[in-house]
PDB file of N, CA and C in Angstrom:
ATOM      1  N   UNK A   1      30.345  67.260  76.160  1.00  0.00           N
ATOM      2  CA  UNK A   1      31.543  66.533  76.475  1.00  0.00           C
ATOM      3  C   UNK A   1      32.789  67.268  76.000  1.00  0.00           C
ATOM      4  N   UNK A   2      32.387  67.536  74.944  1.00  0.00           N
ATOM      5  CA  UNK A   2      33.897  68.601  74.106  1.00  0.00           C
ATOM      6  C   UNK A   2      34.203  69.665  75.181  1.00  0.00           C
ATOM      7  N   UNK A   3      32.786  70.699  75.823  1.00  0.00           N
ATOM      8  CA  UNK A   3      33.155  71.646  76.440  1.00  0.00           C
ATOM      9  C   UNK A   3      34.185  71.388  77.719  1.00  0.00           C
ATOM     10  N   UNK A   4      33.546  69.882  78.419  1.00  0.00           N
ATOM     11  CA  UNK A   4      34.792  70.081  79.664  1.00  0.00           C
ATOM     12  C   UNK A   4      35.854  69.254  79.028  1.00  0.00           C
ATOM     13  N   UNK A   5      36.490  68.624  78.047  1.00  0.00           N
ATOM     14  CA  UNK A   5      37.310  68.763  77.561  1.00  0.00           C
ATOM     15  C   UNK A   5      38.116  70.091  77.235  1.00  0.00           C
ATOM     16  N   UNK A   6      37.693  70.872  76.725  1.00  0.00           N
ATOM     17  CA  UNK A   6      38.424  71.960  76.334  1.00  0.00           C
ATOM     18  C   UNK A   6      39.113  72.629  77.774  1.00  0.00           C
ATOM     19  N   UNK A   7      37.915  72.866  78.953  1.00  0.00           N
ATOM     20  CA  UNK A   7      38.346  73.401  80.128  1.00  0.00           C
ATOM     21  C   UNK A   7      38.745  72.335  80.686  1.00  0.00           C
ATOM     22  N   UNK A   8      39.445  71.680  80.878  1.00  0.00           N
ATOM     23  CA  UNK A   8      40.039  70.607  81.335  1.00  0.00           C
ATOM     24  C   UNK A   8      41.516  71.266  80.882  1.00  0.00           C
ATOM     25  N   UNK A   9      41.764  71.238  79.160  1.00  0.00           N
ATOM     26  CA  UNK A   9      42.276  71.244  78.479  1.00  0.00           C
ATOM     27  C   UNK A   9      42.879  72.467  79.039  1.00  0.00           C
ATOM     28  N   UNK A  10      42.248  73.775  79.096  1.00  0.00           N
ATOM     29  CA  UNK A  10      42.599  75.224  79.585  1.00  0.00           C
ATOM     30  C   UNK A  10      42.971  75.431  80.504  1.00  0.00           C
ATOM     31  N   UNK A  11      42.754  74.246  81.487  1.00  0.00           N
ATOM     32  CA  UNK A  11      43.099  75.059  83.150  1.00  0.00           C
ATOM     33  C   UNK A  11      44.404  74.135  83.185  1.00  0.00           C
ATOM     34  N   UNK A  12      44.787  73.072  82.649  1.00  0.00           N
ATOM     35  CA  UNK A  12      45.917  72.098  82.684  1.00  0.00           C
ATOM     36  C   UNK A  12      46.864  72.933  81.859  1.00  0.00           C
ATOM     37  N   UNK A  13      46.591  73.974  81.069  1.00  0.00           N
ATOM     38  CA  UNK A  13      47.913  74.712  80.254  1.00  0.00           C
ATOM     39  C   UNK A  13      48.075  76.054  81.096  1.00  0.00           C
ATOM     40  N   UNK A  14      46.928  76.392  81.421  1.00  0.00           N
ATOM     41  CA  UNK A  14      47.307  77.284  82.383  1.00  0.00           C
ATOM     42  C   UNK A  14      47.982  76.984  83.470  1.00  0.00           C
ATOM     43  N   UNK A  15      47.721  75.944  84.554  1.00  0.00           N
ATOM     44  CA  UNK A  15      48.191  75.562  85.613  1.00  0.00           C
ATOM     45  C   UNK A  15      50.205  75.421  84.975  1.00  0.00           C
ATOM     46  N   UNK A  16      50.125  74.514  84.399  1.00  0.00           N
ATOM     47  CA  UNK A  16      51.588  74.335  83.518  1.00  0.00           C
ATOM     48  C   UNK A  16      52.300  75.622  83.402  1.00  0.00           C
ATOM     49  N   UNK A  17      51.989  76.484  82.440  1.00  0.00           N
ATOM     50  CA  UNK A  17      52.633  77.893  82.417  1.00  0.00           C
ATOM     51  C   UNK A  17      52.996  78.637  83.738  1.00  0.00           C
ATOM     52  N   UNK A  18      51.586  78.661  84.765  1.00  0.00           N
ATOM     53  CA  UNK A  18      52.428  79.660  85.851  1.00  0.00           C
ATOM     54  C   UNK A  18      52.281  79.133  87.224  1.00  0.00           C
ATOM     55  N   UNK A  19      52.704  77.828  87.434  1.00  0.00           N
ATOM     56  CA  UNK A  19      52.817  77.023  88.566  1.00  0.00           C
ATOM     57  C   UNK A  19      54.390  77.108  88.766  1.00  0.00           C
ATOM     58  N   UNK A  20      54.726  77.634  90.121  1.00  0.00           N
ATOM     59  CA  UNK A  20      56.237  78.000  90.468  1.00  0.00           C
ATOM     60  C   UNK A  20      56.804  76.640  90.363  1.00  0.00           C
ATOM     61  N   UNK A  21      57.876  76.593  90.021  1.00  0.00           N
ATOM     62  CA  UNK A  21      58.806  75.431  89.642  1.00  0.00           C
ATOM     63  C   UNK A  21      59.636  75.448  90.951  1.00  0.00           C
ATOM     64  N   UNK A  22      59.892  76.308  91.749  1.00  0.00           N
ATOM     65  CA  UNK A  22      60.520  75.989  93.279  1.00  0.00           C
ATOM     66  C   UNK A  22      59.362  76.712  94.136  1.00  0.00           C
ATOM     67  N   UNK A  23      59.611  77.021  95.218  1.00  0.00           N
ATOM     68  CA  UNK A  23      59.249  77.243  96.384  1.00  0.00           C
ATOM     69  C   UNK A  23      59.346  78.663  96.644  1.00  0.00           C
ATOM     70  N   UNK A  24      58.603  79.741  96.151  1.00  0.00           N
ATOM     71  CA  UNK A  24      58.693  80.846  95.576  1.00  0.00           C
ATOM     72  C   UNK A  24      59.396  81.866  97.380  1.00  0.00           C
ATOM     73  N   UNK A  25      59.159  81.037  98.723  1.00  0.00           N
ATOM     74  CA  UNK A  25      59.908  81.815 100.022  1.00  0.00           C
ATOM     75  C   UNK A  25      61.255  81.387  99.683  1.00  0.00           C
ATOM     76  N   UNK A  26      61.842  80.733  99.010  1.00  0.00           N
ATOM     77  CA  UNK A  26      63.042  80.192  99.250  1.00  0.00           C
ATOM     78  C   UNK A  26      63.968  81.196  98.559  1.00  0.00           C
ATOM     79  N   UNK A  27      65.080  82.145  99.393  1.00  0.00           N
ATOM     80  CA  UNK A  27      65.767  82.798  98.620  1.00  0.00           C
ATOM     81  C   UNK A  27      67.264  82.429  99.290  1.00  0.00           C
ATOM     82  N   UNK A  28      67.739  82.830  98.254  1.00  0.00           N
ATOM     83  CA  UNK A  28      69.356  82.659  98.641  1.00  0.00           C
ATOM     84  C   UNK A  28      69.921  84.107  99.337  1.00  0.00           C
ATOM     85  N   UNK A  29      70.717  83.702 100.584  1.00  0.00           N
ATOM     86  CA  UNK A  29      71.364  84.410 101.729  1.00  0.00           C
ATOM     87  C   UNK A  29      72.918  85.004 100.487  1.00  0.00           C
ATOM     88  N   UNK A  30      72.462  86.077 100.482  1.00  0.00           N
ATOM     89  CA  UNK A  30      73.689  87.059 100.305  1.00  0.00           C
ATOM     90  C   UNK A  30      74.459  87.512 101.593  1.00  0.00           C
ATOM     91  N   UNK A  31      75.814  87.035 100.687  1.00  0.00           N
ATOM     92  CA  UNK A  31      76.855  87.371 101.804  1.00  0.00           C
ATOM     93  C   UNK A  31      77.563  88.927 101.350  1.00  0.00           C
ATOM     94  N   UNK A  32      78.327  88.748 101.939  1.00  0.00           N
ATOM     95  CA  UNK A  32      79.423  90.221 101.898  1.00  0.00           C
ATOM     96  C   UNK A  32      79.980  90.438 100.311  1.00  0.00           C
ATOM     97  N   UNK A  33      80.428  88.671 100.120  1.00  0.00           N
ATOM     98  CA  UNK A  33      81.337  88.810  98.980  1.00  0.00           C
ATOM     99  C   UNK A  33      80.271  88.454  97.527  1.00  0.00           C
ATOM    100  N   UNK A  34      79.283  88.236  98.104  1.00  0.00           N
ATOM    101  CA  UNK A  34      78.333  88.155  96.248  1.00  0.00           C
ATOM    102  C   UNK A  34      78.212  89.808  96.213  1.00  0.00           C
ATOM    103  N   UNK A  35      77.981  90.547  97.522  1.00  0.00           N
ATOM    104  CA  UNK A  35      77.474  92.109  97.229  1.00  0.00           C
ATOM    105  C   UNK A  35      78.686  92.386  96.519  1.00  0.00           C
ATOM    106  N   UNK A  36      80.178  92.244  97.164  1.00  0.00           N
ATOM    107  CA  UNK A  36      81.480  92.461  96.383  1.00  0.00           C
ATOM    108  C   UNK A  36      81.382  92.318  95.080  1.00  0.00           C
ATOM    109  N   UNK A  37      81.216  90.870  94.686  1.00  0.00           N
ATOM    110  CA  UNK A  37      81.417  90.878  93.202  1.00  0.00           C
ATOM    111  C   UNK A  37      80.348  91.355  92.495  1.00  0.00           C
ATOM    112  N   UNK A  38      79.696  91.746  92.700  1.00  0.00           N
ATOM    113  CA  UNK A  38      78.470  92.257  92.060  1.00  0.00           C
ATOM    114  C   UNK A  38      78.380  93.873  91.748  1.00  0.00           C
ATOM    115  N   UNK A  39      79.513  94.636  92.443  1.00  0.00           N
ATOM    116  CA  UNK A  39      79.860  95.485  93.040  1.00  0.00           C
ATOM    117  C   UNK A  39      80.736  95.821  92.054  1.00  0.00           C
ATOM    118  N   UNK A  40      81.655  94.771  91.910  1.00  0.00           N
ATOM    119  CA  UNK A  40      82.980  94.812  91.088  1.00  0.00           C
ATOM    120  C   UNK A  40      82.435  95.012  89.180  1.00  0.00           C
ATOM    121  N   UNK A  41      81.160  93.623  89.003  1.00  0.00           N
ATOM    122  CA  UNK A  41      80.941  93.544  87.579  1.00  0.00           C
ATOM    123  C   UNK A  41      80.467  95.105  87.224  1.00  0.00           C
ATOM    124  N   UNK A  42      79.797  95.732  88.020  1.00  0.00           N
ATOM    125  CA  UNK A  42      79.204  97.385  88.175  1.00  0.00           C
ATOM    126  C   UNK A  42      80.410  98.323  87.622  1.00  0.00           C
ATOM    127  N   UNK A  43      81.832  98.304  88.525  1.00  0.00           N
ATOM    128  CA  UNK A  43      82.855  98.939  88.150  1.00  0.00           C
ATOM    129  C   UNK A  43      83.144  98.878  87.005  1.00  0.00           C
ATOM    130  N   UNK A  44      83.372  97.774  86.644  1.00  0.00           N
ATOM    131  CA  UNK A  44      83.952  97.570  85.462  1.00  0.00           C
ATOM    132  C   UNK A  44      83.212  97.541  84.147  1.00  0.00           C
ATOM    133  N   UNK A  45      81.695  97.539  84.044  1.00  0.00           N
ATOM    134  CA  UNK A  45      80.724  97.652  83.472  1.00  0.00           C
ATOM    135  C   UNK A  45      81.158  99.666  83.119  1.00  0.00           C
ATOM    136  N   UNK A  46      81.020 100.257  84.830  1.00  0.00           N
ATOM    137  CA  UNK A  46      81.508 101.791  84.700  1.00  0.00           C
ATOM    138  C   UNK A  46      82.622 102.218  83.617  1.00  0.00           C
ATOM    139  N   UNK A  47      83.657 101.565  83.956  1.00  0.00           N
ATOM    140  CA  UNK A  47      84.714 101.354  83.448  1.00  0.00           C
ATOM    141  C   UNK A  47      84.494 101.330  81.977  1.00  0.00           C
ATOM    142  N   UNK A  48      84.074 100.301  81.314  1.00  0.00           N
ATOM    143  CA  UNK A  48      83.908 100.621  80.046  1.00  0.00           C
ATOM    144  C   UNK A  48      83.134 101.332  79.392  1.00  0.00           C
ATOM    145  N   UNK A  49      82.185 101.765  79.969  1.00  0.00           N
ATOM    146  CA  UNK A  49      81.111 102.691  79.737  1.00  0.00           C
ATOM    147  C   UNK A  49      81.950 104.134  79.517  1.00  0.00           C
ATOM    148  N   UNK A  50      82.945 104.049  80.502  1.00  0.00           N
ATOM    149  CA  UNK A  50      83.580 105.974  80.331  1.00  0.00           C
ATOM    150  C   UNK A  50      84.967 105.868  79.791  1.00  0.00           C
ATOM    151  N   UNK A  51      85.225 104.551  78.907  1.00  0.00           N
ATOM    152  CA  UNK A  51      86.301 104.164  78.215  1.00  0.00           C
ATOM    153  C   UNK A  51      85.789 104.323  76.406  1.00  0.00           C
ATOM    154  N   UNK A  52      84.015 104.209  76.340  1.00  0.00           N
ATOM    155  CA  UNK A  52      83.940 104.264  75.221  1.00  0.00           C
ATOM    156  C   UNK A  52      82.979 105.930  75.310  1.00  0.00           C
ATOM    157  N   UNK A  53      82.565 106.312  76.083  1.00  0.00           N
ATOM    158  CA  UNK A  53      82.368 107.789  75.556  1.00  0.00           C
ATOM    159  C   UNK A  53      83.154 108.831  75.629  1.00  0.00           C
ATOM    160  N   UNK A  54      84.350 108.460  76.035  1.00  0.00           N
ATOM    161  CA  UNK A  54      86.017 109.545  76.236  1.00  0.00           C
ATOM    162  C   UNK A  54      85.915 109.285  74.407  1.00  0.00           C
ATOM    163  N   UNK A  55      86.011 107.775  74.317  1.00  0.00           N
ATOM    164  CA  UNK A  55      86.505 108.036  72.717  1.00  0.00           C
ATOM    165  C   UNK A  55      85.467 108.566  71.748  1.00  0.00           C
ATOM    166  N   UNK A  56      84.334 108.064  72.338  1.00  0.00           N
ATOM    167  CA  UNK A  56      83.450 109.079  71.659  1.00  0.00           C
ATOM    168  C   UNK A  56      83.348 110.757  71.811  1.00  0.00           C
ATOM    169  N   UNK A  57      83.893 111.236  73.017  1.00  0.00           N
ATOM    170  CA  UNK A  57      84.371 112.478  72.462  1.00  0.00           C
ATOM    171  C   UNK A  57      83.703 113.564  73.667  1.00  0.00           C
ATOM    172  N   UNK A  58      82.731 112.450  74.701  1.00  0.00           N
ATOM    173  CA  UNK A  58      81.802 113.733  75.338  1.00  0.00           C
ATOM    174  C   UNK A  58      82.508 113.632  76.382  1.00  0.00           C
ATOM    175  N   UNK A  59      83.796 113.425  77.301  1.00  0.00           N
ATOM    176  CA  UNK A  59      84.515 113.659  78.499  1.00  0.00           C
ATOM    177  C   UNK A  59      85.899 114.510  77.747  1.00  0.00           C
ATOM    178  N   UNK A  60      86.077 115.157  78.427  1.00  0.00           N
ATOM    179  CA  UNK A  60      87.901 116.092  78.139  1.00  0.00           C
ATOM    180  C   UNK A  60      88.477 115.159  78.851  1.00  0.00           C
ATOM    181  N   UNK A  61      89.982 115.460  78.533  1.00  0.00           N
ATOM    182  CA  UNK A  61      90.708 114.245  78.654  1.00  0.00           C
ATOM    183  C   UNK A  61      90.781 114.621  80.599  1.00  0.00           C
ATOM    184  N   UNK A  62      90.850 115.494  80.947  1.00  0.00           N
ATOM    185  CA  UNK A  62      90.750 115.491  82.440  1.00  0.00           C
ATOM    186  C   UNK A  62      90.064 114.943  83.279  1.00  0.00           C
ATOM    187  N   UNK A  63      88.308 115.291  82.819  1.00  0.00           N
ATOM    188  CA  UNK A  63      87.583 114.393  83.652  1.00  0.00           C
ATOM    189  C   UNK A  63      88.045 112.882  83.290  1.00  0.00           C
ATOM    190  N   UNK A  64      87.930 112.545  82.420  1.00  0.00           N
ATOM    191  CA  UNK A  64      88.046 110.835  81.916  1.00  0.00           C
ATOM    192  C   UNK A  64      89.295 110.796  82.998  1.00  0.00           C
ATOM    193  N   UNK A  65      90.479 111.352  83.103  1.00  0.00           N
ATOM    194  CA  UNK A  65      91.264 110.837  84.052  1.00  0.00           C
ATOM    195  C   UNK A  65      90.891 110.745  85.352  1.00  0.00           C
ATOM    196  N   UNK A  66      90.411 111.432  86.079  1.00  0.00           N
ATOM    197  CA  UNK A  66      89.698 111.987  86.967  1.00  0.00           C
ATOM    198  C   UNK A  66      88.969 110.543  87.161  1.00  0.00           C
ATOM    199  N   UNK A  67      87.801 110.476  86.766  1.00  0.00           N
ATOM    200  CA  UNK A  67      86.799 109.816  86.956  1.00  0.00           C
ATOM    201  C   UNK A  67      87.172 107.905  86.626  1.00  0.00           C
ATOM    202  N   UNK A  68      88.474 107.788  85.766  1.00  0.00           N
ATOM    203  CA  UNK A  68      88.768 106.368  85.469  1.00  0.00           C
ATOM    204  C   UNK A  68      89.412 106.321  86.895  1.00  0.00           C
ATOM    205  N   UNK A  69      90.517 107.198  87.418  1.00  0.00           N
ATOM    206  CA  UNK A  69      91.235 106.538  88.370  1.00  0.00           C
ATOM    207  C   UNK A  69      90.304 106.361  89.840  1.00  0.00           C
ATOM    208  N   UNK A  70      89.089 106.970  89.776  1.00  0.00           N
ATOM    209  CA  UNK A  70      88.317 106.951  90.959  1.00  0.00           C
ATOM    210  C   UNK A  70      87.617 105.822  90.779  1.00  0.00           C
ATOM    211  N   UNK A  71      87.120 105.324  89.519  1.00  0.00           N
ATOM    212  CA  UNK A  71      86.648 104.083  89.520  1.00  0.00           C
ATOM    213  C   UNK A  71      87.858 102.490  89.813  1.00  0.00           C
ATOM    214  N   UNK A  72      89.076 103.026  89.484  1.00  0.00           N
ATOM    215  CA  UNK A  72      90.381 102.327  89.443  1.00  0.00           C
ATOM    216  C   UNK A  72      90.047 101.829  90.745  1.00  0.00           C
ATOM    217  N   UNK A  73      90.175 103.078  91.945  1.00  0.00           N
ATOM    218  CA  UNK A  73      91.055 102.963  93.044  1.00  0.00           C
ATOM    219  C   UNK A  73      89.282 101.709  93.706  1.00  0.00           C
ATOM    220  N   UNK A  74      88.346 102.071  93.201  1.00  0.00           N
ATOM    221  CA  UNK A  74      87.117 101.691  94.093  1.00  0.00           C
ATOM    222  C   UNK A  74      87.541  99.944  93.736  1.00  0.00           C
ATOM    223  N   UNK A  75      87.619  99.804  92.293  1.00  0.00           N
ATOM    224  CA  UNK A  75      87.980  98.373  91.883  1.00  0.00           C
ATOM    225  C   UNK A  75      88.610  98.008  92.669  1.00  0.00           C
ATOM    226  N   UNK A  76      90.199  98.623  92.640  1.00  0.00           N
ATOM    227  CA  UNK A  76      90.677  97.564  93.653  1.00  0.00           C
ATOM    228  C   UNK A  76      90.718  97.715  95.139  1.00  0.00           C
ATOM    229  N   UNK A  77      90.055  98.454  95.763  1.00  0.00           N
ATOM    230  CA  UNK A  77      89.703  98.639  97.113  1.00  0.00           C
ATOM    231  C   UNK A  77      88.770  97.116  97.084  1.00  0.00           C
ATOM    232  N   UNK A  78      87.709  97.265  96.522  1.00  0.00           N
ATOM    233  CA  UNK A  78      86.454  96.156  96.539  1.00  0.00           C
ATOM    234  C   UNK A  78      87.389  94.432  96.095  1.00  0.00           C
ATOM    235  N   UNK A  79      88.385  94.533  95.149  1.00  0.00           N
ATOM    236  CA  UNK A  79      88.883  93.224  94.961  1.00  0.00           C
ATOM    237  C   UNK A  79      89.716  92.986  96.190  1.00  0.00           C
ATOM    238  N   UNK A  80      90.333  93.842  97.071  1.00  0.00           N
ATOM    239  CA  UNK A  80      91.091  93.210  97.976  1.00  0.00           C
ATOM    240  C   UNK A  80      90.498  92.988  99.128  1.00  0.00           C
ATOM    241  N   UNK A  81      88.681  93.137  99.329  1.00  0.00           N
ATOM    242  CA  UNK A  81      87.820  92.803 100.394  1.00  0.00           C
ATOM    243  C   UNK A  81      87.703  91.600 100.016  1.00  0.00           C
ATOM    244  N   UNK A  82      87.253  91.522  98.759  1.00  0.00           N
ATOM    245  CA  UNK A  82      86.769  90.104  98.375  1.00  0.00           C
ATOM    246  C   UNK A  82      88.130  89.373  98.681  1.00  0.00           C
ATOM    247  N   UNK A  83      89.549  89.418  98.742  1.00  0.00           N
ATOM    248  CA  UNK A  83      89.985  88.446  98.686  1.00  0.00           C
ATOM    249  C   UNK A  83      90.481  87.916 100.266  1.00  0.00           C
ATOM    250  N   UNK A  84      90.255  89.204 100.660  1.00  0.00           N
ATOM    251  CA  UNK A  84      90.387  88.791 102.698  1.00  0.00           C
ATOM    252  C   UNK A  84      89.625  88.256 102.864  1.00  0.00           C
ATOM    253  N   UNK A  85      88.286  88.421 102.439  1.00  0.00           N
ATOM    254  CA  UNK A  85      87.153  87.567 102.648  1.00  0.00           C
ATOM    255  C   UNK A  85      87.138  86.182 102.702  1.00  0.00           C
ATOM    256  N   UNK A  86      87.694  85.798 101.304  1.00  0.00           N
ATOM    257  CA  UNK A  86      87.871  84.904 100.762  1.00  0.00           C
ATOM    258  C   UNK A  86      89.115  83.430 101.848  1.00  0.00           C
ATOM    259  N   UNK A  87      89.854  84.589 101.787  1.00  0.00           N
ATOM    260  CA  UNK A  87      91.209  84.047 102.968  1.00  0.00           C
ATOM    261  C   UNK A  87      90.451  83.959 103.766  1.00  0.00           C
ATOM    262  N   UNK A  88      89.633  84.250 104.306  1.00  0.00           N
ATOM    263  CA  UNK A  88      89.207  83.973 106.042  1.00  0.00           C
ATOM    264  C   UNK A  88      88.237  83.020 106.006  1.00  0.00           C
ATOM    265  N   UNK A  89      88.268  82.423 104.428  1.00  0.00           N
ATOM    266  CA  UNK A  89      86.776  81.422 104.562  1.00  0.00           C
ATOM    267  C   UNK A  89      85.760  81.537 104.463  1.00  0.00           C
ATOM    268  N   UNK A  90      85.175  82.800 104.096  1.00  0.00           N
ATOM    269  CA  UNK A  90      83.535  83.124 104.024  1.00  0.00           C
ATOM    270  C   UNK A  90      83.299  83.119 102.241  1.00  0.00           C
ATOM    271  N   UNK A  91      82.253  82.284 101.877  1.00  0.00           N
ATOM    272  CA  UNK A  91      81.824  81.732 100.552  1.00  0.00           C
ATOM    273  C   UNK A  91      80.518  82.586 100.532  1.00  0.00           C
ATOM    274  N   UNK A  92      79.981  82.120  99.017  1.00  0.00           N
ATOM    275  CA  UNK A  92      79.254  82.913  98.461  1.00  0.00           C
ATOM    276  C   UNK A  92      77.453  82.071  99.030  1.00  0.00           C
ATOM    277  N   UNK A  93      76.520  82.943  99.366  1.00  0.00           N
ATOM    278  CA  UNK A  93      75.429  82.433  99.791  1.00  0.00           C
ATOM    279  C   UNK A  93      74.848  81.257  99.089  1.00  0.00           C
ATOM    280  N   UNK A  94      74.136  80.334 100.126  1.00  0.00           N
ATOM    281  CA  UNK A  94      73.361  79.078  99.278  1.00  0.00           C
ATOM    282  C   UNK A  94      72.192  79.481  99.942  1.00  0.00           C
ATOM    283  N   UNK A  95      70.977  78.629  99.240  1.00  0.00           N
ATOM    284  CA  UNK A  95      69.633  78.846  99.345  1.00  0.00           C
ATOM    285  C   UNK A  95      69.511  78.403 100.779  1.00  0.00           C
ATOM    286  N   UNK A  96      68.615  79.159 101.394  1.00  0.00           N
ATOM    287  CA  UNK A  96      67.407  78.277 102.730  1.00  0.00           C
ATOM    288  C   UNK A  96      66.566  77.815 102.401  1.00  0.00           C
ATOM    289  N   UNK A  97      66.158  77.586 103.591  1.00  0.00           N
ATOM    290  CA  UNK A  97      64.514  76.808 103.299  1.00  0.00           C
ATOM    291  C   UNK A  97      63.767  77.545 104.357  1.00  0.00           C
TER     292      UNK A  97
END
């Protein structure tokens, strides 16, 4: 009696742990502007990344210029898609079914 207790016991903690909590086809529709901002957190992620190894010492001050204003110009190229976007009404993806 103990034994199918226990497996009772085992397959009910197992089942619990890795039984999907949604509907594992169901994904959310990426639009233009989640790739944008996602795009953007990247830049600026870049951005500080070559803001703290200039001061750490491994870029000359040329490339660091070089390479900040190319990440500059991409930033705001990508923020002013997102915001036409935005003006014209297109929102950020919701789930299907």
């Amino acid at each position: 009696m103990s034994l199918i207790a226990i497996i009772v016991l085992f397959v009910g903690c197992f089942a619990f742990m890795f039984w999907p909590e949604r509907n594992p086809f169901v994904q959310a529709d990426k639009t233009r502007v989640d790739y944008l901002r996602e795009r953007k957190e990247v830049i600026y992620e870049n951005l500080r990344d070559l803001n703290f190894e200039f001061l750490a010492g491994k870029y000359p001050e040329a490339d660091y210029n070089e390479q900040r204003r190319a990440l500059e110009d991409e930033a705001a190229q990508t923020i002013a898609e997102m915001e036409s976007l935005v003006a014209r009404g297109m929102k950020s993806g919701r789930a299907r079914a």
